[in-house]
C-alpha atoms as a PDB file:
ATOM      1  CA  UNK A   1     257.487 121.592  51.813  1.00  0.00           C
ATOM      2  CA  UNK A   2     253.926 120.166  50.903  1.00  0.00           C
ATOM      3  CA  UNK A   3     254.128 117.450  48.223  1.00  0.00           C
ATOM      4  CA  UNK A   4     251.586 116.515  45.726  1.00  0.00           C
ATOM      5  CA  UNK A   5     249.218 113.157  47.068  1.00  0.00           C
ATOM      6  CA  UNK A   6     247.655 113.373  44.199  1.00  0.00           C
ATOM      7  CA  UNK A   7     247.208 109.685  42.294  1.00  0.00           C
ATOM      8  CA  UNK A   8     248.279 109.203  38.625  1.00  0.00           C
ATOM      9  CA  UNK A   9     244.708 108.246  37.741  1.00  0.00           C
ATOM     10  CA  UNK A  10     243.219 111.135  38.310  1.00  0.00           C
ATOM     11  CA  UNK A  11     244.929 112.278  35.337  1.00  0.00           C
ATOM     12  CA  UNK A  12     243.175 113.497  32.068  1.00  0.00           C
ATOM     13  CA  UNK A  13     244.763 110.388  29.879  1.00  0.00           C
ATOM     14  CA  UNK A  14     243.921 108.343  32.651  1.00  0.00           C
ATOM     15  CA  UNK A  15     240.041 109.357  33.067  1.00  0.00           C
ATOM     16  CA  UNK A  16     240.099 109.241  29.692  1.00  0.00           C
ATOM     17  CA  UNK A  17     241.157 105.857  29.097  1.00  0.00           C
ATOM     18  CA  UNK A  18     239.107 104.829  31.948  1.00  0.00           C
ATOM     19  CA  UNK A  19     235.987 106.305  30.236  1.00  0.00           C
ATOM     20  CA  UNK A  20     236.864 104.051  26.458  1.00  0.00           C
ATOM     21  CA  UNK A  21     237.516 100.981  28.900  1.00  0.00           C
ATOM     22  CA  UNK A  22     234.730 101.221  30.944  1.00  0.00           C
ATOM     23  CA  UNK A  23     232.041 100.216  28.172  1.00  0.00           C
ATOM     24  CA  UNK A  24     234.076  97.685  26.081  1.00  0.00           C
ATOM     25  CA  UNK A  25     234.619  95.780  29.674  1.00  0.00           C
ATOM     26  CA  UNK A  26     230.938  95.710  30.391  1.00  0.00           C
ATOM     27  CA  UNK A  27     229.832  94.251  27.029  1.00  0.00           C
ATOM     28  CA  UNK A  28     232.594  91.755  27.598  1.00  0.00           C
ATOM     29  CA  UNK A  29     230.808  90.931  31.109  1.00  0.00           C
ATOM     30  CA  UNK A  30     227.744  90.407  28.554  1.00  0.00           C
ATOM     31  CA  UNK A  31     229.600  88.480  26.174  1.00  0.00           C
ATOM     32  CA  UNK A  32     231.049  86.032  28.663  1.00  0.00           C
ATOM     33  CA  UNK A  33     231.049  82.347  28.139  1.00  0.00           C
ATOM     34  CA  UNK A  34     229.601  81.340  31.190  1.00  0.00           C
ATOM     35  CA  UNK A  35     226.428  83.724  30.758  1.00  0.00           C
ATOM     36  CA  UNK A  36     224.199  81.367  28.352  1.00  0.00           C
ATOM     37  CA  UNK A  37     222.462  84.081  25.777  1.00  0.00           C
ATOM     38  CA  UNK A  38     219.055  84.786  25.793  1.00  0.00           C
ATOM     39  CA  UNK A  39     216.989  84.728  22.987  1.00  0.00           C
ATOM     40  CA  UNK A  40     213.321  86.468  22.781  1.00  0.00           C
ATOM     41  CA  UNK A  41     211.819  85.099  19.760  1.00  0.00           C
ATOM     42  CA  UNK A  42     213.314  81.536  21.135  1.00  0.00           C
ATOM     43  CA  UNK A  43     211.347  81.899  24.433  1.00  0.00           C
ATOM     44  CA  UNK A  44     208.467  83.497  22.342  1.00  0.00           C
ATOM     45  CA  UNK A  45     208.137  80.072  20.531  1.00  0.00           C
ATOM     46  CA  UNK A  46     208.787  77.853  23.347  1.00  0.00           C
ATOM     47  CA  UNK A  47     206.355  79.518  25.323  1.00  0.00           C
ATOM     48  CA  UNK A  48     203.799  79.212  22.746  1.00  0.00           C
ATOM     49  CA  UNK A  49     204.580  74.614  22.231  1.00  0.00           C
ATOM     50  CA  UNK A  50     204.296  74.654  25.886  1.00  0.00           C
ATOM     51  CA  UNK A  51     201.130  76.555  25.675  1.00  0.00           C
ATOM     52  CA  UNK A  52     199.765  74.379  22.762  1.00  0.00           C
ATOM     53  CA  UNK A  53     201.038  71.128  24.576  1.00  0.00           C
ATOM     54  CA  UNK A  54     198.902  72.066  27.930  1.00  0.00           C
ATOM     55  CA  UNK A  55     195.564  73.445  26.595  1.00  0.00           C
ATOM     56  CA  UNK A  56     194.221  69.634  25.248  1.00  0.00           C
ATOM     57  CA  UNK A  57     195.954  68.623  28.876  1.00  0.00           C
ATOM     58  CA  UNK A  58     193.665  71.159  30.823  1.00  0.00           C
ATOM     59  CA  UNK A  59     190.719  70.495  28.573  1.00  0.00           C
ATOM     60  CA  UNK A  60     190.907  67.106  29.809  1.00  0.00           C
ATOM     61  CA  UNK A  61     191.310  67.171  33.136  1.00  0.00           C
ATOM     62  CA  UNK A  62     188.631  70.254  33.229  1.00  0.00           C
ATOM     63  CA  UNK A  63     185.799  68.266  31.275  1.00  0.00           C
ATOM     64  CA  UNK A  64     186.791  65.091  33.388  1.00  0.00           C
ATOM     65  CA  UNK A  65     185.670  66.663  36.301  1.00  0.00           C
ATOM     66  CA  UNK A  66     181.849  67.404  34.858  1.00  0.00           C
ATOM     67  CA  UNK A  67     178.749  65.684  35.549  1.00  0.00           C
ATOM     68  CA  UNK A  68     177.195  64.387  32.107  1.00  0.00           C
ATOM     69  CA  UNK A  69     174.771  66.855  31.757  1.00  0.00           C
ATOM     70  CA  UNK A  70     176.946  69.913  32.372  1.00  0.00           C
ATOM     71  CA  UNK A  71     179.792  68.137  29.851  1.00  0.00           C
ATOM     72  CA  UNK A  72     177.224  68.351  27.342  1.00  0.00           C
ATOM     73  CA  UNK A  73     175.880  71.574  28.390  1.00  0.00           C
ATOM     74  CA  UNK A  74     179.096  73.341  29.231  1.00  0.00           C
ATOM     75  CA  UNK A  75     181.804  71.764  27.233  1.00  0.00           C
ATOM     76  CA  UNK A  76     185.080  74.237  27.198  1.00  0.00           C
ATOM     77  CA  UNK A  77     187.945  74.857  29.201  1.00  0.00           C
ATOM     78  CA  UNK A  78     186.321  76.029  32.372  1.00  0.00           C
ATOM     79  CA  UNK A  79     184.750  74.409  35.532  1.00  0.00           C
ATOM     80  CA  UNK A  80     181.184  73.769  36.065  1.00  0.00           C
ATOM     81  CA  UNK A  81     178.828  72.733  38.589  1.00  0.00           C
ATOM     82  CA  UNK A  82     179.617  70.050  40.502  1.00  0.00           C
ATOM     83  CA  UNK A  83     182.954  68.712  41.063  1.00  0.00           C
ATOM     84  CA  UNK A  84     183.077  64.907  39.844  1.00  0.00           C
ATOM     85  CA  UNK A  85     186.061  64.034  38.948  1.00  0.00           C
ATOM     86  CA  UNK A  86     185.916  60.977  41.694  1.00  0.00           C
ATOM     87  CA  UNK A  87     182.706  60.069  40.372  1.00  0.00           C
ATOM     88  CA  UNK A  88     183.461  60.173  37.084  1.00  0.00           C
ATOM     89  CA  UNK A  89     186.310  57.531  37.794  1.00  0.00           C
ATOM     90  CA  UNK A  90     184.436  55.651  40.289  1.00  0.00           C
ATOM     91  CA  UNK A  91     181.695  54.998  37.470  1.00  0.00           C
ATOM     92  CA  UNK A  92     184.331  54.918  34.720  1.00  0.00           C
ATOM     93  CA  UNK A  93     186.222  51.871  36.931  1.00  0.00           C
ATOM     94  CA  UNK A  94     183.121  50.138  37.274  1.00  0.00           C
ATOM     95  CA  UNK A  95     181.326  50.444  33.876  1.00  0.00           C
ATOM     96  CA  UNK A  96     180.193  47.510  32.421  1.00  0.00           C
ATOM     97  CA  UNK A  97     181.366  44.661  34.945  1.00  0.00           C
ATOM     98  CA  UNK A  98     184.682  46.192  35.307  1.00  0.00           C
ATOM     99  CA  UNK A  99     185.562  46.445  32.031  1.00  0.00           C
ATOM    100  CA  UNK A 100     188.064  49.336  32.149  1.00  0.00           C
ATOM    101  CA  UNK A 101     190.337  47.503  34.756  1.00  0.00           C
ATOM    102  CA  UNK A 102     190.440  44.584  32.264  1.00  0.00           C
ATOM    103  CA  UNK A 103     191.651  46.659  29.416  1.00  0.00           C
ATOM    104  CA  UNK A 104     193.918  48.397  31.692  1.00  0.00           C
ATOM    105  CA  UNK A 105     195.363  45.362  32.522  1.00  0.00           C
ATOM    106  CA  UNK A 106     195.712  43.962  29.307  1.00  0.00           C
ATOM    107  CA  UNK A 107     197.850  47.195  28.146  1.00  0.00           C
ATOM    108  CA  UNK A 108     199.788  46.814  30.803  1.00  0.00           C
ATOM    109  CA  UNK A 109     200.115  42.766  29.980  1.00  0.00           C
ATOM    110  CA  UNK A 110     201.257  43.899  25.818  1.00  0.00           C
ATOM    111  CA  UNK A 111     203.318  46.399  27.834  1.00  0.00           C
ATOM    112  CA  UNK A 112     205.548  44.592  29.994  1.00  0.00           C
ATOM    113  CA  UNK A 113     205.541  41.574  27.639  1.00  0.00           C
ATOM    114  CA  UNK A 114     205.946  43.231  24.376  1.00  0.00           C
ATOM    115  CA  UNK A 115     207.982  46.840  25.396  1.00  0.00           C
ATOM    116  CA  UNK A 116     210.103  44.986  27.621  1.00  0.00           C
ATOM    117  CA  UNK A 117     210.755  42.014  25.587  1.00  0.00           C
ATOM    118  CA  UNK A 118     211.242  44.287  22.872  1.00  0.00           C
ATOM    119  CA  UNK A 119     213.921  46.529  25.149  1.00  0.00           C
ATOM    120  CA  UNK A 120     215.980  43.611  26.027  1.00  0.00           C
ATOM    121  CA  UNK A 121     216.456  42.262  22.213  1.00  0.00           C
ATOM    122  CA  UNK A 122     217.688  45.893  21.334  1.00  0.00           C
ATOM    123  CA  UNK A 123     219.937  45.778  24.077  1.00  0.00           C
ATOM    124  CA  UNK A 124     222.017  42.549  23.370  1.00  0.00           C
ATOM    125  CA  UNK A 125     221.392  42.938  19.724  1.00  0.00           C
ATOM    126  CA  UNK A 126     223.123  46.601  19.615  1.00  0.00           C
ATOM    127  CA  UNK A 127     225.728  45.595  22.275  1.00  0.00           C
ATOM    128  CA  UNK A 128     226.464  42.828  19.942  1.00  0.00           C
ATOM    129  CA  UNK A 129     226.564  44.749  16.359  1.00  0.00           C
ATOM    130  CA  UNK A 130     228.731  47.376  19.332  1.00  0.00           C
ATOM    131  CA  UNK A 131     231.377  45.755  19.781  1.00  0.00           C
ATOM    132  CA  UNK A 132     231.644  42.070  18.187  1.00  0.00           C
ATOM    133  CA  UNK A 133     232.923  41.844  14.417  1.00  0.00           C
ATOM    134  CA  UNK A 134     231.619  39.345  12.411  1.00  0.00           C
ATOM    135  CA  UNK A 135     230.895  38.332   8.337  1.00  0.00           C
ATOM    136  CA  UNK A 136     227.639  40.462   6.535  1.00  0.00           C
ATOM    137  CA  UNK A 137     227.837  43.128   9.547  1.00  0.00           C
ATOM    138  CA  UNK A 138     227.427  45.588   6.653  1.00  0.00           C
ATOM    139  CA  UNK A 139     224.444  43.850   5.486  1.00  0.00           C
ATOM    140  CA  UNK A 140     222.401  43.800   9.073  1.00  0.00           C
ATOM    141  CA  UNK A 141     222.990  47.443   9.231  1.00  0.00           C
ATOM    142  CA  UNK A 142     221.443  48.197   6.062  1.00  0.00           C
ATOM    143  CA  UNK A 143     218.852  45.930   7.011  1.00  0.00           C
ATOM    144  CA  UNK A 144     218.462  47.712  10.010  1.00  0.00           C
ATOM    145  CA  UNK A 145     218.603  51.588   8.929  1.00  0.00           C
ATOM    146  CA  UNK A 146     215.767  49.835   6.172  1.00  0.00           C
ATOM    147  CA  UNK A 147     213.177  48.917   9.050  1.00  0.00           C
ATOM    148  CA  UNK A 148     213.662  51.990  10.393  1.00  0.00           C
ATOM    149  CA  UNK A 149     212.628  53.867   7.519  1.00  0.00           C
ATOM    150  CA  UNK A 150     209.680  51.370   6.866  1.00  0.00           C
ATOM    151  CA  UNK A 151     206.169  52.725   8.637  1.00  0.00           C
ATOM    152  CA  UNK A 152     205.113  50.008  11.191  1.00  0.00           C
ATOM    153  CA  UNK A 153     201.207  50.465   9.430  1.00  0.00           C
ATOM    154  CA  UNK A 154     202.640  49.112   6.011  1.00  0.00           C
ATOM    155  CA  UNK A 155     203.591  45.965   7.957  1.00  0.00           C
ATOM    156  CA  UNK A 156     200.501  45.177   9.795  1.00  0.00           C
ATOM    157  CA  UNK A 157     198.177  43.824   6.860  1.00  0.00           C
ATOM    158  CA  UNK A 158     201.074  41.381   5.861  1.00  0.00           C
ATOM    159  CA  UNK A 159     201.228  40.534   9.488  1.00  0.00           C
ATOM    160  CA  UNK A 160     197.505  39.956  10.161  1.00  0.00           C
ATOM    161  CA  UNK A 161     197.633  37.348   6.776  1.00  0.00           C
ATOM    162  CA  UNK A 162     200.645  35.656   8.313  1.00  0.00           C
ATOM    163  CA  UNK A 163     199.173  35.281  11.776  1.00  0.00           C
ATOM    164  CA  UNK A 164     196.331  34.386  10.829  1.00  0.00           C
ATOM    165  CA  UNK A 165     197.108  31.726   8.624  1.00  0.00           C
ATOM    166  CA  UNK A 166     199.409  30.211  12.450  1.00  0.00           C
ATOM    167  CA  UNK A 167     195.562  30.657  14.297  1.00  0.00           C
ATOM    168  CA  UNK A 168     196.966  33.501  16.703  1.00  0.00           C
ATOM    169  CA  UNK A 169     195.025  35.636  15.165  1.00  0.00           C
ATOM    170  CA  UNK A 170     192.505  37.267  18.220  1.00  0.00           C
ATOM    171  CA  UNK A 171     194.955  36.471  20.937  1.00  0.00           C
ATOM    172  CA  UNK A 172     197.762  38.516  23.246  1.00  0.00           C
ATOM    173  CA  UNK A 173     200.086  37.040  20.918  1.00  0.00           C
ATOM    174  CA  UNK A 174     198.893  38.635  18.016  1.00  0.00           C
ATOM    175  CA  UNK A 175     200.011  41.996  19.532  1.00  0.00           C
ATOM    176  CA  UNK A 176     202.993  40.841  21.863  1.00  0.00           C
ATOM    177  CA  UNK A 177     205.107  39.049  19.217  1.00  0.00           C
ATOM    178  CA  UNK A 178     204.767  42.057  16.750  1.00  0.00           C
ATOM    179  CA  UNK A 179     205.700  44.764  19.224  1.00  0.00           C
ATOM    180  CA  UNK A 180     209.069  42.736  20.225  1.00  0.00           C
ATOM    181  CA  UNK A 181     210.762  43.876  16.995  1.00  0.00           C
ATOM    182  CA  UNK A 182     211.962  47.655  17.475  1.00  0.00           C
ATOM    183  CA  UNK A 183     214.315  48.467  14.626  1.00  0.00           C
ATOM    184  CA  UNK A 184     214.551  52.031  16.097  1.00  0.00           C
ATOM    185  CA  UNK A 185     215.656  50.582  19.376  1.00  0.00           C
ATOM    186  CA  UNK A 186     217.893  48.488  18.019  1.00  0.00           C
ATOM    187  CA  UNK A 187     219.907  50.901  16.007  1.00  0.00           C
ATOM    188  CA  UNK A 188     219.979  53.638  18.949  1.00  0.00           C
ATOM    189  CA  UNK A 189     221.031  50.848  21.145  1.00  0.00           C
ATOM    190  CA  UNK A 190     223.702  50.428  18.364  1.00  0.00           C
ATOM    191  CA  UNK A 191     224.930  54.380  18.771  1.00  0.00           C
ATOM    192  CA  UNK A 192     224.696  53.979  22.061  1.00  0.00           C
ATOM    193  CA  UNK A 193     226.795  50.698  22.872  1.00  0.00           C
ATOM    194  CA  UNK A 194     229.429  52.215  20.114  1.00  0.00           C
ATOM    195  CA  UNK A 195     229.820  55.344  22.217  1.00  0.00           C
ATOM    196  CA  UNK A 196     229.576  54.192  25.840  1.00  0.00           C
ATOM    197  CA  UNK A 197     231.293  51.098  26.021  1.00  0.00           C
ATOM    198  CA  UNK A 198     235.586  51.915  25.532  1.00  0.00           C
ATOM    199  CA  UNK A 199     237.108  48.769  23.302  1.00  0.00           C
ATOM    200  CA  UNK A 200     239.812  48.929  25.687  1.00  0.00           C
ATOM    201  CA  UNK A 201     237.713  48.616  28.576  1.00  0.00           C
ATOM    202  CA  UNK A 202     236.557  45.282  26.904  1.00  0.00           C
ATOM    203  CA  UNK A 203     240.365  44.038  26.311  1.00  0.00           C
ATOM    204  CA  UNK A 204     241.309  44.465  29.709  1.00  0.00           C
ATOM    205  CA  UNK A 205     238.152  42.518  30.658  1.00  0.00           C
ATOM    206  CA  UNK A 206     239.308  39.214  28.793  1.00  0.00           C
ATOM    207  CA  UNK A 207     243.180  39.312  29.896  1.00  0.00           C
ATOM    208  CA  UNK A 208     241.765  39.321  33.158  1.00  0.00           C
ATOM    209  CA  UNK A 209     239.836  36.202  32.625  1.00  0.00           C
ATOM    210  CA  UNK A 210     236.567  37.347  32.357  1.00  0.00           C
ATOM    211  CA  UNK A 211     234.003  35.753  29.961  1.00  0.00           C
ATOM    212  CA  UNK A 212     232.043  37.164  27.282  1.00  0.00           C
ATOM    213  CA  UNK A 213     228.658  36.795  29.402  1.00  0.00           C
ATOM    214  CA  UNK A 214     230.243  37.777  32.559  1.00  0.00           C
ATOM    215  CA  UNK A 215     231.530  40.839  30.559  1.00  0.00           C
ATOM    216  CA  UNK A 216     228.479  42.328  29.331  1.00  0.00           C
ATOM    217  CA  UNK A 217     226.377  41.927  32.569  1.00  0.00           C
ATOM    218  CA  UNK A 218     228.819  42.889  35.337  1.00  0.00           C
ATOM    219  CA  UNK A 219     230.939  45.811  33.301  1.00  0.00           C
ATOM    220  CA  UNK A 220     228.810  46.504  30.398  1.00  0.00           C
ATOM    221  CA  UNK A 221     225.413  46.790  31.470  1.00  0.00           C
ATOM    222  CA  UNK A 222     225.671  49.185  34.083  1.00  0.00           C
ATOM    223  CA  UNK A 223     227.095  51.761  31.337  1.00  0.00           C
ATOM    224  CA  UNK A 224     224.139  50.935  29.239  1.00  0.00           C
ATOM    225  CA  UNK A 225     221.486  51.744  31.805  1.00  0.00           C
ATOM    226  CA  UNK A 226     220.586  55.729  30.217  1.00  0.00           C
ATOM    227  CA  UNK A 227     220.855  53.995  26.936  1.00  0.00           C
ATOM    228  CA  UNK A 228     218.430  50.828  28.343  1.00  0.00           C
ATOM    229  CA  UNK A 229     216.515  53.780  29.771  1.00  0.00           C
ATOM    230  CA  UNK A 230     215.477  55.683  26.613  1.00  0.00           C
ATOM    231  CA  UNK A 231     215.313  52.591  24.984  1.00  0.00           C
ATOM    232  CA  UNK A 232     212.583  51.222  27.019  1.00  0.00           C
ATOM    233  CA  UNK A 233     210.314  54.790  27.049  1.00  0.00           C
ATOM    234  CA  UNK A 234     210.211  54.545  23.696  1.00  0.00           C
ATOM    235  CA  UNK A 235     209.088  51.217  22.962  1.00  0.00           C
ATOM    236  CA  UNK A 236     206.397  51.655  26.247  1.00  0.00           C
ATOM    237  CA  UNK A 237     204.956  54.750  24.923  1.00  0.00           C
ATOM    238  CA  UNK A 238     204.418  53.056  21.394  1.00  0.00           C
ATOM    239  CA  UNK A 239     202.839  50.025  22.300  1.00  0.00           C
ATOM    240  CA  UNK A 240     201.033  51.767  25.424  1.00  0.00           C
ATOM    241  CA  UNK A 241     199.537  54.271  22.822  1.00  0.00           C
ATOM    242  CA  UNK A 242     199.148  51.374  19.728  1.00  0.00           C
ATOM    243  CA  UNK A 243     195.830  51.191  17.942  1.00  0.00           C
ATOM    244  CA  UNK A 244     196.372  49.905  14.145  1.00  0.00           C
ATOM    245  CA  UNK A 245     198.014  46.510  15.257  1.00  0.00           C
ATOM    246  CA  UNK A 246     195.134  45.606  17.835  1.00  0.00           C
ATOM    247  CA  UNK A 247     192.641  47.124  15.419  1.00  0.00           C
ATOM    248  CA  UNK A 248     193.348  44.530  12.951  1.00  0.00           C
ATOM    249  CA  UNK A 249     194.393  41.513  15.138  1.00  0.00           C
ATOM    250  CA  UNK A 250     191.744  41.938  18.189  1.00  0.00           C
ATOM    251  CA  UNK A 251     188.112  41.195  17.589  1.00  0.00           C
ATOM    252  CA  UNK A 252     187.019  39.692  21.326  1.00  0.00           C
ATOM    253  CA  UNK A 253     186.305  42.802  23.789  1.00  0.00           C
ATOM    254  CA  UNK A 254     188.055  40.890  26.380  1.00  0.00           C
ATOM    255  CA  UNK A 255     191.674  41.563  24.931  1.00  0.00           C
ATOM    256  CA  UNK A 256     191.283  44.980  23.834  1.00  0.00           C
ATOM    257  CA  UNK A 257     193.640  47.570  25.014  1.00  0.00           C
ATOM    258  CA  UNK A 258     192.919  50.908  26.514  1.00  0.00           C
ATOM    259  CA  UNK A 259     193.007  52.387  22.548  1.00  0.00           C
ATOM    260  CA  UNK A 260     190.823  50.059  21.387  1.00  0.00           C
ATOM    261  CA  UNK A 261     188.244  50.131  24.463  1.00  0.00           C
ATOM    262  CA  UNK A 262     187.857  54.148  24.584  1.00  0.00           C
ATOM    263  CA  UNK A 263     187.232  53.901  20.753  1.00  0.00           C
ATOM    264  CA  UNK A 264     184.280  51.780  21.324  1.00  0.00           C
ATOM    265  CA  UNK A 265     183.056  53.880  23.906  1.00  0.00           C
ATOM    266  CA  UNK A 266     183.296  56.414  22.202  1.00  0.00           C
ATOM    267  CA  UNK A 267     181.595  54.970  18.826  1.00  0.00           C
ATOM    268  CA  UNK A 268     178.719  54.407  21.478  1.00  0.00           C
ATOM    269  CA  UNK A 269     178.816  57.979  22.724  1.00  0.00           C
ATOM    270  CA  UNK A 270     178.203  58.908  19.214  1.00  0.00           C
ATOM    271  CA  UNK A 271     175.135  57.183  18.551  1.00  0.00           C
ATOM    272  CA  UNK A 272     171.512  58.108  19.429  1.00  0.00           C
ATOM    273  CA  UNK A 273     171.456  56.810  22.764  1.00  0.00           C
ATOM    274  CA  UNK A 274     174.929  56.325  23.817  1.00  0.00           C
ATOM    275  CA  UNK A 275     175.449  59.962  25.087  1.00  0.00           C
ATOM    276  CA  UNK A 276     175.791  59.159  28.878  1.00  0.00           C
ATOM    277  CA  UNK A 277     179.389  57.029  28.423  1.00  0.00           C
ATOM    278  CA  UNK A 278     180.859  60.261  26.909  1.00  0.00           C
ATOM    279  CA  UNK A 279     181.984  61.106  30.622  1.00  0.00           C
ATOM    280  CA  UNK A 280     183.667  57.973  30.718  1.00  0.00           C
ATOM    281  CA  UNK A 281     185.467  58.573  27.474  1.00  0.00           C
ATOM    282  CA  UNK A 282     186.738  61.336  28.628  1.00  0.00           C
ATOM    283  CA  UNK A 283     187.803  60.051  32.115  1.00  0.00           C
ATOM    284  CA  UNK A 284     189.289  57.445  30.875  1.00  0.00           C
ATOM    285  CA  UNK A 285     191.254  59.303  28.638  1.00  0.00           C
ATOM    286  CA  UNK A 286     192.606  61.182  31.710  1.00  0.00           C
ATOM    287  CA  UNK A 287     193.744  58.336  33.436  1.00  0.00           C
ATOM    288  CA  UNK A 288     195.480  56.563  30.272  1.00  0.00           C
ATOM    289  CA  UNK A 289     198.298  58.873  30.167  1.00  0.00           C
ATOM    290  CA  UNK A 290     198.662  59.056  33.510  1.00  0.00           C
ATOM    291  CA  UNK A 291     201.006  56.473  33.671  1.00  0.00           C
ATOM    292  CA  UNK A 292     203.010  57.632  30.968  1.00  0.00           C
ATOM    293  CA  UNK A 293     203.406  60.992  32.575  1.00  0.00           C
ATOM    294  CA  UNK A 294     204.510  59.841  35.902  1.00  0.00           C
ATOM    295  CA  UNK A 295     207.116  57.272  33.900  1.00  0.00           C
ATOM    296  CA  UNK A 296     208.378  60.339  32.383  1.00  0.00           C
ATOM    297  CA  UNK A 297     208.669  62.453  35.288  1.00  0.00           C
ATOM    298  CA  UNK A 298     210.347  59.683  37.233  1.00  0.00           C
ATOM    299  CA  UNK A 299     213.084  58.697  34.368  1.00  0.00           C
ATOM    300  CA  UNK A 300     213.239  61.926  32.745  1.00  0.00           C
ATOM    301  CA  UNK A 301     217.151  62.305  33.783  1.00  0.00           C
ATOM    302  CA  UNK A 302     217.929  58.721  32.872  1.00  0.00           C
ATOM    303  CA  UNK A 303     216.545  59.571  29.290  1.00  0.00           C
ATOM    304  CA  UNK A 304     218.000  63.095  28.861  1.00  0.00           C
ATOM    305  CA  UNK A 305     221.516  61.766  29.932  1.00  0.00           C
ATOM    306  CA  UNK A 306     220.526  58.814  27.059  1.00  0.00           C
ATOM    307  CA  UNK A 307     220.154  61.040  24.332  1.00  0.00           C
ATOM    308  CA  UNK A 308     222.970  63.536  25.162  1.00  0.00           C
ATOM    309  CA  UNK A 309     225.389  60.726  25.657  1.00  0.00           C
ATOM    310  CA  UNK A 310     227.969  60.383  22.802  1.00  0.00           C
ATOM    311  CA  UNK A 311     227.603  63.620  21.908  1.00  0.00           C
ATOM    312  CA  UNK A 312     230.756  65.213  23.617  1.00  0.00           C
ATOM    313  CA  UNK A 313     233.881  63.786  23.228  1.00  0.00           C
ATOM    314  CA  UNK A 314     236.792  64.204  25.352  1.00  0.00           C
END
């Protein structure tokens, strides 16, 4: 007696459910958490910063590889003639006694001196408003949010009257002591310290024995290195790229910084007679943010992890 192999599912309610399942499971494969969502108009736009943000980059690097004639001749976003690029920085290295390598130096002298100087105060002043209690707390961070809000160019004519009036007026220190004061840095160090740093990890600390200085550099600053991080790219990229402050303070070639030094070359480009150091503006200009490229491409993950901590609570 032949019996019927045939399965259940092949059924008309089955098929039929299978056919009303079928689509409402695919659009929950879509729909799936783990599948981020893509967005057109969003890649549209960020196609088009990323385009804006590389043309001046290209258009520098293209023109910086010109002779002067063909710059002035030829002066767009495409190569021509001769490659001289190694020229270019060979002359732009040597102009004028060396001149470039001095200013070079001296950036990176207001760099290390001021941005650093100016990263370690934000550190142990935000670890301390962090985690330490104390009488007028309440006032320092109003005082704080305050300079943040205050432009650093409304400051710098009462700053040139007050240095001058001490005779460091013309000197590193007229630019060094100003640029160790970061309010920003200060009150992100704040955040940061607030966030990273458990009070009970701090508790256990002391009944242990350990001591307040002992604390903060053998438990607390390793936690505070993305924070110490993004901290310190800020404050090098605004002193690396500040012109107002040495505008007013520095008047003796010999202490200008890179922003100052390309802006007198290129006033001299501009005037009748001054057209062959226009190469060497725009060289130079090339290898100025060189450095601040290759400092962002080599602590790029220490300064995303920086801004993202805090931000996701367990």
């Amino acid at each position: 007696m032949a019996t019927d192999t045939t399965p259940a599912a092949s059924s008309p309610v089955r098929q039929h459910a299978r056919a009303v399942q079928g689509p409402m499971l695919r659009s929950r494969r879509r729909r799936s958490p783990g599948r981020p969502r893509r967005s057109v108009l969003l890649t549209v736009l960020t196609s088009l910063v990323v385009v804006y943000t590389l043309i001046p980059l290209a258009w520098l690097f293209i023109n910086a590889t010109k002779t002067q004639p063909k710059l002035l001749d030829s002066f767009g976003l495409w190569f021509s003639g001769h490659f001289a690029l190694w020229d270019n920085v060979r002359e732009t290295l040597t102009y004028n006694d060396h001149i470039f390598v001095r200013w070079l130096l001296n950036t990176l002298l207001y760099v290390v001196a001021g941005a650093g100087g100016a990263t370690v105060l934000a550190v142990l002043g935000g670890y301390a408003l962090a985690k330490f209690n104390f009488p007028g707390k309440r006032g320092v961070f109003a005082v704080v949010i305050g300079a943040v809000a205050v432009p650093g160019a409304a400051l710098a004519v009462p700053t040139f009257l007050m240095f001058s009036k001490m005779g460091l007026t013309d000197t590193p220190w007229a630019v060094i002591i100003p640029s160790l004061v970061s309010p920003f840095g200060l009150y992100l160090m704040w955040v940061f310290a607030s966030e990273a740093i458990p009070d009970e990890l701090l508790e256990a600390a002391r009944m242990d024995g350990s001591g307040e200085i002992r604390t903060f550099f053998r438990i607390c600053l390793p936690l505070l290195g993305p924070g110490i991080v993004t901290v310190l790219l800020f404050t090098v990229v605004a002193t690396w790229n500040n012109y107002f402050l040495p505008l007013i303070m520095i008047k003796d070639p010999d202490w200008y910084p890179l922003t100052l030094g390309l802006n007198a070359w290129n006033n001299q480009a501009a005037t009748a007679g001054g057209q062959p150091v226009f190469n060497l503006v725009i060289t130079g200009s090339l290898l100025t943010i060189i450095p601040l490229i290759a400092a962002f491409l080599l602590l790029q993950r220490y300064w995303q992890s920086g801004l993202s901590a805090g931000s996701v609570k367990e």
